[in-house]
Protein backbone atom coordinates (compact mmCIF):
# COMPACT_ATOMS: atom_id res chain seq x y z
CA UNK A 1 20.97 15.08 54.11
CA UNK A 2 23.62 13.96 56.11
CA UNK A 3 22.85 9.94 56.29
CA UNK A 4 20.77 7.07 55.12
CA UNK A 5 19.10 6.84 58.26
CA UNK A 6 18.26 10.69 57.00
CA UNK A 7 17.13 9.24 54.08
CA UNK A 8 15.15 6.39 55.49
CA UNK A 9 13.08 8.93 57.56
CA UNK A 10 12.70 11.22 54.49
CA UNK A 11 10.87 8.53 52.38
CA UNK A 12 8.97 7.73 55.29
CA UNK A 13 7.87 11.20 55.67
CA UNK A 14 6.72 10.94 51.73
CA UNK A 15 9.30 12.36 49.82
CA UNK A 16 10.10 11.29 46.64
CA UNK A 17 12.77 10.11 45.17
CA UNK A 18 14.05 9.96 41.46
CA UNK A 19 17.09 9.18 39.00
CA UNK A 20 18.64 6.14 37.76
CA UNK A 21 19.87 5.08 41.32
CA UNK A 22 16.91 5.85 43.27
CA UNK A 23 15.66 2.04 43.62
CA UNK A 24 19.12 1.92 45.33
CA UNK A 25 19.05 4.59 47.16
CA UNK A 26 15.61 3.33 48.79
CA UNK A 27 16.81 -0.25 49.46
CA UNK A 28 20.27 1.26 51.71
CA UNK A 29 17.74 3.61 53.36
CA UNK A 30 15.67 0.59 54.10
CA UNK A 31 19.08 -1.40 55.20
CA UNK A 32 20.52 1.36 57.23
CA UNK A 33 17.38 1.24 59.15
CA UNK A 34 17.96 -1.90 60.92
CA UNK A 35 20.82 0.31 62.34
CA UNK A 36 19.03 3.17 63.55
CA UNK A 37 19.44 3.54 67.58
CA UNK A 38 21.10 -0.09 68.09
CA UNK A 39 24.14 -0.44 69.85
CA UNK A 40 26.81 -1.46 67.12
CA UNK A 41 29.78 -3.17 68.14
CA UNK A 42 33.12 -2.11 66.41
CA UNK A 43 32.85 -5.51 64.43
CA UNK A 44 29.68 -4.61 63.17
CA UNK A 45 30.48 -1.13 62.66
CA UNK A 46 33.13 -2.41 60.27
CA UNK A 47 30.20 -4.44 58.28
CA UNK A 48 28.02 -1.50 57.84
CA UNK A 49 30.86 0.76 56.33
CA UNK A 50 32.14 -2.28 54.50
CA UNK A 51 28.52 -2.82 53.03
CA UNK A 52 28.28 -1.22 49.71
CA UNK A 53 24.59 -1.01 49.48
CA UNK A 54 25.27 1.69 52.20
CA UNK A 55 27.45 4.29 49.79
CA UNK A 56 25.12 6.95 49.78
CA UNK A 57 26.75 10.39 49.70
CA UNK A 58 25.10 13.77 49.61
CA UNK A 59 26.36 16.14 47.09
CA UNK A 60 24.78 19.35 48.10
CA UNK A 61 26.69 20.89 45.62
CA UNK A 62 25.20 19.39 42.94
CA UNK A 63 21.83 18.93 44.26
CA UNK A 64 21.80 14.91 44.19
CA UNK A 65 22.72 12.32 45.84
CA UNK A 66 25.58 9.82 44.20
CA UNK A 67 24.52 5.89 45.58
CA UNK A 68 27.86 4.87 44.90
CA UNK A 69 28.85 1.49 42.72
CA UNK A 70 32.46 2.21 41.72
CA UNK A 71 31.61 0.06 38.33
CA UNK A 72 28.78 2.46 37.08
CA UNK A 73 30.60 5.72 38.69
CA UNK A 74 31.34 8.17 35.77
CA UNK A 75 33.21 10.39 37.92
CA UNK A 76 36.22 8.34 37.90
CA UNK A 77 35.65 4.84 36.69
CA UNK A 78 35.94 2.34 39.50
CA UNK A 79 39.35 3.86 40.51
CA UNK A 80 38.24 4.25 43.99
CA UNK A 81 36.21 3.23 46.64
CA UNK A 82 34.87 6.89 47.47
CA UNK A 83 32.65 9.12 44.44
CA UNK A 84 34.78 12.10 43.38
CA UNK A 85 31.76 14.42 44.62
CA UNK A 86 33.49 17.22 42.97
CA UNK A 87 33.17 15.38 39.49
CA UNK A 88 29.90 14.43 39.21
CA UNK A 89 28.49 13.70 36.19
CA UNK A 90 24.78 14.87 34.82
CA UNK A 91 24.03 11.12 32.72
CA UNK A 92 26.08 9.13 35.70
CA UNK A 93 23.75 5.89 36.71
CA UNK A 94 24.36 6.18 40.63
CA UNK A 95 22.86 9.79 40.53
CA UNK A 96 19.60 10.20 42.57
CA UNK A 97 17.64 13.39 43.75
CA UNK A 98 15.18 13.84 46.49
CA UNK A 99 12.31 16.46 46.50
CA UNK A 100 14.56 18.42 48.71
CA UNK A 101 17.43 18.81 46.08
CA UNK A 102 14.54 19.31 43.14
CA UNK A 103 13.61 22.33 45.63
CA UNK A 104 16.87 23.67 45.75
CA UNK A 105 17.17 23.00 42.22
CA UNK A 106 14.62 25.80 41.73
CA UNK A 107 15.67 27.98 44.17
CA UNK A 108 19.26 27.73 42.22
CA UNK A 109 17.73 29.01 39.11
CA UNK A 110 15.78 32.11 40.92
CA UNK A 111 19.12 32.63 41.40
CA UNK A 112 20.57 32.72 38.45
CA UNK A 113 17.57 34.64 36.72
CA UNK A 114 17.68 37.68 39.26
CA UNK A 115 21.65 37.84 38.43
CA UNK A 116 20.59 37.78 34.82
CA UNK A 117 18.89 40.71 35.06
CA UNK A 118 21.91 42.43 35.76
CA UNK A 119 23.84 41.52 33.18
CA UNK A 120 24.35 42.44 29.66
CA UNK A 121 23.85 40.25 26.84
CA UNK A 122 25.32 37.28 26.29
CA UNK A 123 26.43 36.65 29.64
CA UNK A 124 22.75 37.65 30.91
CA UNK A 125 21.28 34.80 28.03
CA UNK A 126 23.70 32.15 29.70
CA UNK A 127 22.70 32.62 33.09
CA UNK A 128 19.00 32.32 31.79
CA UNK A 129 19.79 28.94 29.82
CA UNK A 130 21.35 27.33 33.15
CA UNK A 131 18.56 28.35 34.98
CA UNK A 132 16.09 26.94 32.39
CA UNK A 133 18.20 23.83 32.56
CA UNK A 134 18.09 23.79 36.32
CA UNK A 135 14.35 24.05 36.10
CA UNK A 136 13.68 21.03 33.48
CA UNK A 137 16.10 19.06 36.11
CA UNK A 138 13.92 19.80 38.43
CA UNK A 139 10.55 18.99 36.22
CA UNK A 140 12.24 15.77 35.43
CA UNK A 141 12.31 14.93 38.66
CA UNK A 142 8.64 15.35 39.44
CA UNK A 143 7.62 13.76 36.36
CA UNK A 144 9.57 10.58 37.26
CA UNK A 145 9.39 10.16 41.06
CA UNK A 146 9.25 8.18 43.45
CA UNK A 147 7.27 7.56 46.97
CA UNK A 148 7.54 4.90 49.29
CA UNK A 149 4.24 4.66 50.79
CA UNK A 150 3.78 3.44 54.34
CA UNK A 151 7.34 2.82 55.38
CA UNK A 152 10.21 0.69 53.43
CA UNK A 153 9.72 -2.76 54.12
């Protein structure tokens, strides 16, 4: 997901949303929609990036999405005004996750269990415990999400 206008049209599509930031993450989709095909002057350009109900940063790595509030951020304390995407951490508050990373989520454990097959022993039983990890990620995620039904008003 490469935006919050990405994000915007997601939950408008029906996809749902979950994680200790996702109220967040649902109220800078609906902001960053106001945005969406206007002309924006350099002033205002300046606003939006400036606007911190707008941090929203894909982490495709980590299959979530980090709606940034340097004061909550785990990853490196309010030392910045970017995430460290690279550090993200699993109880962090500003963590979100779409169906879309859930998906991949489960994909990432197929993954891991084919490799485990492969493997001897212990190594083979790890790879099978992050996928089973991966996998209750994911069913935490559809036990706890989200939908924004008819638009974000």
């Amino acid at each position: 997901m490469a935006t919050v206008a990405d994000l915007n049209a997601d939950l408008e599509d029906g996809i749902g949303i979950s994680g200790p930031a996702a109220r967040r993450a649902i109220k800078a989709a609906a902001t960053a929609a106001q945005y969406t095909g206007n002309i924006v002057t350099a002033r205002q350009a300046r606003q939006i990036r400036a606007n911190p109900q707008l941090a929203v940063y894909d982490n495709p790595n980590t299959l979530l999405m980090c709606v940034y509030k340097p004061d909550k951020a785990l990853c490196h304390r309010g030392t910045t005004d970017t995430p460290s995407l690279d550090r993200c951490v699993p109880t962090c508050a500003n963590i979100a996750r779409t169906d879309r990373h859930a998906a991949g989520l489960r994909r990432r454990a197929t993954v891991l269990d084919q490799r485990a097959a492969q493997v001897p022993g212990p190594l083979g039983e790890r790879l099978i415990s992050n996928a089973w990890r991966l996998r209750d990620l994911a069913d935490a995620h559809h036990r706890t999400r989200i939908t924004v039904q008819g638009g974000i008003a």
